[in-house]
Structures are given as structure tokens and as C-alpha cells.
C-alpha atoms as a PDB file:
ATOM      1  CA  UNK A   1      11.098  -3.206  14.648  1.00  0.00           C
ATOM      2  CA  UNK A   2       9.216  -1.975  11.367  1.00  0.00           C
ATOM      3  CA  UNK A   3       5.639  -2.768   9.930  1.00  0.00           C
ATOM      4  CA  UNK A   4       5.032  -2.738   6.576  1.00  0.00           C
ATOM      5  CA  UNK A   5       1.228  -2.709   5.590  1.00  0.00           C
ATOM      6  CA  UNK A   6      -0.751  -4.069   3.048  1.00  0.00           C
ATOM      7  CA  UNK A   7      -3.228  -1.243   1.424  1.00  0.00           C
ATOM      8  CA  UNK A   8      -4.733  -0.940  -2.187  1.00  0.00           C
ATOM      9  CA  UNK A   9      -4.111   1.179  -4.545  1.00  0.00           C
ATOM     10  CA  UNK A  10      -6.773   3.854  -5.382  1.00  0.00           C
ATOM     11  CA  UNK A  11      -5.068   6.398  -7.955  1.00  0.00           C
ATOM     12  CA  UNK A  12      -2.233   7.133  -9.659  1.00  0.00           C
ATOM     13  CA  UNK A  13      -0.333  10.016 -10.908  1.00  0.00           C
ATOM     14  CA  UNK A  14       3.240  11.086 -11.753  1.00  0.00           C
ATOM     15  CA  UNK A  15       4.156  14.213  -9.706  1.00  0.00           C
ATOM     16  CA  UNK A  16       7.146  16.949 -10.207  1.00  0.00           C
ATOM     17  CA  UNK A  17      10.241  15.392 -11.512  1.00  0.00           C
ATOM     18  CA  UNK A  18       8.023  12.538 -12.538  1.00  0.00           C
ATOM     19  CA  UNK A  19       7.750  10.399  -9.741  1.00  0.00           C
ATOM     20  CA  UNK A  20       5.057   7.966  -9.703  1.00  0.00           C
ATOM     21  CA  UNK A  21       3.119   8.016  -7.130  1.00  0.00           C
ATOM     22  CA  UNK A  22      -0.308   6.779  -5.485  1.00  0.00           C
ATOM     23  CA  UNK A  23      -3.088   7.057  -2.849  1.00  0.00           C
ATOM     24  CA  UNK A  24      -3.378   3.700  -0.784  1.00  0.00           C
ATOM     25  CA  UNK A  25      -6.349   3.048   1.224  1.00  0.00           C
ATOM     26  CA  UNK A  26      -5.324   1.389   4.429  1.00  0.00           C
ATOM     27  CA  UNK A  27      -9.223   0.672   6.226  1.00  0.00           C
ATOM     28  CA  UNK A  28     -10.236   3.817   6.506  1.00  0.00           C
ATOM     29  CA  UNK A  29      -7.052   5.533   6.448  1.00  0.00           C
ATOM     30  CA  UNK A  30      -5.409   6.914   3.320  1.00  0.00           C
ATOM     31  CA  UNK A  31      -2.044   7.962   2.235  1.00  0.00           C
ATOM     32  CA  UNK A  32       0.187   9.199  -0.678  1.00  0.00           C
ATOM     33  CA  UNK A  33       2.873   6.686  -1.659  1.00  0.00           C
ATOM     34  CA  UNK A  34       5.773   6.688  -3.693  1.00  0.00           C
ATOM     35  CA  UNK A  35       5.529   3.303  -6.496  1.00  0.00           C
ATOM     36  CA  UNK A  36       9.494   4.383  -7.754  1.00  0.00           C
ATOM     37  CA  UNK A  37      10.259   0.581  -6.444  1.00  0.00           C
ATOM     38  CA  UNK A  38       7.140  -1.613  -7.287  1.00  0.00           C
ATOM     39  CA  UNK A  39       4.891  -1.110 -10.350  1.00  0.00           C
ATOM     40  CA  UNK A  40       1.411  -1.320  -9.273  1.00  0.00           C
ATOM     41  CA  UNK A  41      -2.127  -0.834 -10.870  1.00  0.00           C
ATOM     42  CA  UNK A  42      -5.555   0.798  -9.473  1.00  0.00           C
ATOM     43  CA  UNK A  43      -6.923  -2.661  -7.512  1.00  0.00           C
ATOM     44  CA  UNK A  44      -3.825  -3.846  -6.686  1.00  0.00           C
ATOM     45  CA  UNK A  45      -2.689  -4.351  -3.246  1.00  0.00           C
ATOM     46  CA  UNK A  46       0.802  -3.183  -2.360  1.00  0.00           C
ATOM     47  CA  UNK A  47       2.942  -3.628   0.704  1.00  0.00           C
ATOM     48  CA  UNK A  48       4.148  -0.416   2.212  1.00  0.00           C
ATOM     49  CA  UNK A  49       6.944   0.930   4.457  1.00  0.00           C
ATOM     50  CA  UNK A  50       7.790   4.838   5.327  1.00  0.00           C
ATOM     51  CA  UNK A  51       5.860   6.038   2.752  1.00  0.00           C
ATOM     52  CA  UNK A  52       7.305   3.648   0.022  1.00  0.00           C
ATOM     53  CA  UNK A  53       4.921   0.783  -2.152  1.00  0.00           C
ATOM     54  CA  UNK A  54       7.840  -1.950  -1.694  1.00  0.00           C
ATOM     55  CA  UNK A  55       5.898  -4.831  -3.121  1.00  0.00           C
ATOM     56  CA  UNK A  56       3.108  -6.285  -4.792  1.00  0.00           C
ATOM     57  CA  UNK A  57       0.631  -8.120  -2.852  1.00  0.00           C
ATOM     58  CA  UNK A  58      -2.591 -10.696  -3.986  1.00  0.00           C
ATOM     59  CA  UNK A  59      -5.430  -9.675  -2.619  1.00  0.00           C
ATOM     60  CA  UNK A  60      -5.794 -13.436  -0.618  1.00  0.00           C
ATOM     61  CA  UNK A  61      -2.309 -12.527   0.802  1.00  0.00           C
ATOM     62  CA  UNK A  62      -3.352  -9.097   1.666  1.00  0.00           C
ATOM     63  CA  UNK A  63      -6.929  -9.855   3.483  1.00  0.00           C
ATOM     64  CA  UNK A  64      -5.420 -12.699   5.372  1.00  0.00           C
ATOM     65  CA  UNK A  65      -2.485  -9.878   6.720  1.00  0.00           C
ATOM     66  CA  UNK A  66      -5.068  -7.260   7.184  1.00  0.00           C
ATOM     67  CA  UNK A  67      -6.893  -9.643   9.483  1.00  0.00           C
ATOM     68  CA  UNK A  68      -4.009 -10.858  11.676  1.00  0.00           C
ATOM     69  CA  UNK A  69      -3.508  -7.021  12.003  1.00  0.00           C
ATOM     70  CA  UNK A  70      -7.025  -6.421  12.910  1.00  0.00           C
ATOM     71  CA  UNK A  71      -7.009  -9.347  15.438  1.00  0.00           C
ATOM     72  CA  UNK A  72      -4.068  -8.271  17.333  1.00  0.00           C
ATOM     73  CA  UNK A  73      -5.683  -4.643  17.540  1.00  0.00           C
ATOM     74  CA  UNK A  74      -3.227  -3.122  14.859  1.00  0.00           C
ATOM     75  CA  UNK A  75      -5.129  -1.637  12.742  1.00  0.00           C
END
């Protein structure tokens, strides 16, 4: 089974070879991720899988997912 998790988007920069990347805050947890599949913004909530922004996410959509994680101790 995989999880993909909503986080939002904090910075953004283009590394080597210019791949876009960003830092996504996931609670208090954050992480590097690739945007090379989804165009996101600073603000913007993105869903994310093995290190990979795979979609764009409202922030309603997000905060509801966030709290089903939360609730079934996930997070």
C-alpha cells in the first residue's frame, strides 16, 4: 500500500540540471521535493509520494486529509 501526503509548499528553487524543486512542510516535519510533475507556488498545498509533488491540492482538501491522518494517529 502507498500514502501520499498533503504538505505546503515553503520554497522553491531549481537545482543542478535544473530541476525544480521545493521544501514541503508536513506538521512539523520538512522535506525536499521534486515539482518536475506538478507546478506549484509558495502557499500551495501539494500531494506527495517518494519524494515527488504529484498534485495540486486546495487547502480545504488538504486540512480535511491532514485531519483524517491525524485522527487515525498517522501523522
Amino acid at each position: 500500500m502507498c500514502l501520499a501526503v498533503p504538505g505546503r509548499v515553503e520554497e522553491r528553487w531549481v537545482a543542478d540540471a535544473g530541476l525544480l524543486m521545493a521544501r514541503v512542510r508536513f506538521g512539523a516535519v520538512t522535506q525536499d521535493v521534486c515539482l518536475a510533475l506538478v507546478d506549484a507556488s509558495v502557499g500551495e498545498y501539494v500531494i506527495v509520494h517518494s519524494g515527488f509533488a504529484i498534485q495540486r491540492m486546495d487547502e480545504a482538501a488538504a486540512t480535511a486529509a491532514l485531519a483524517l491522518l491525524d485522527e487515525g494517529g498517522r501523522r
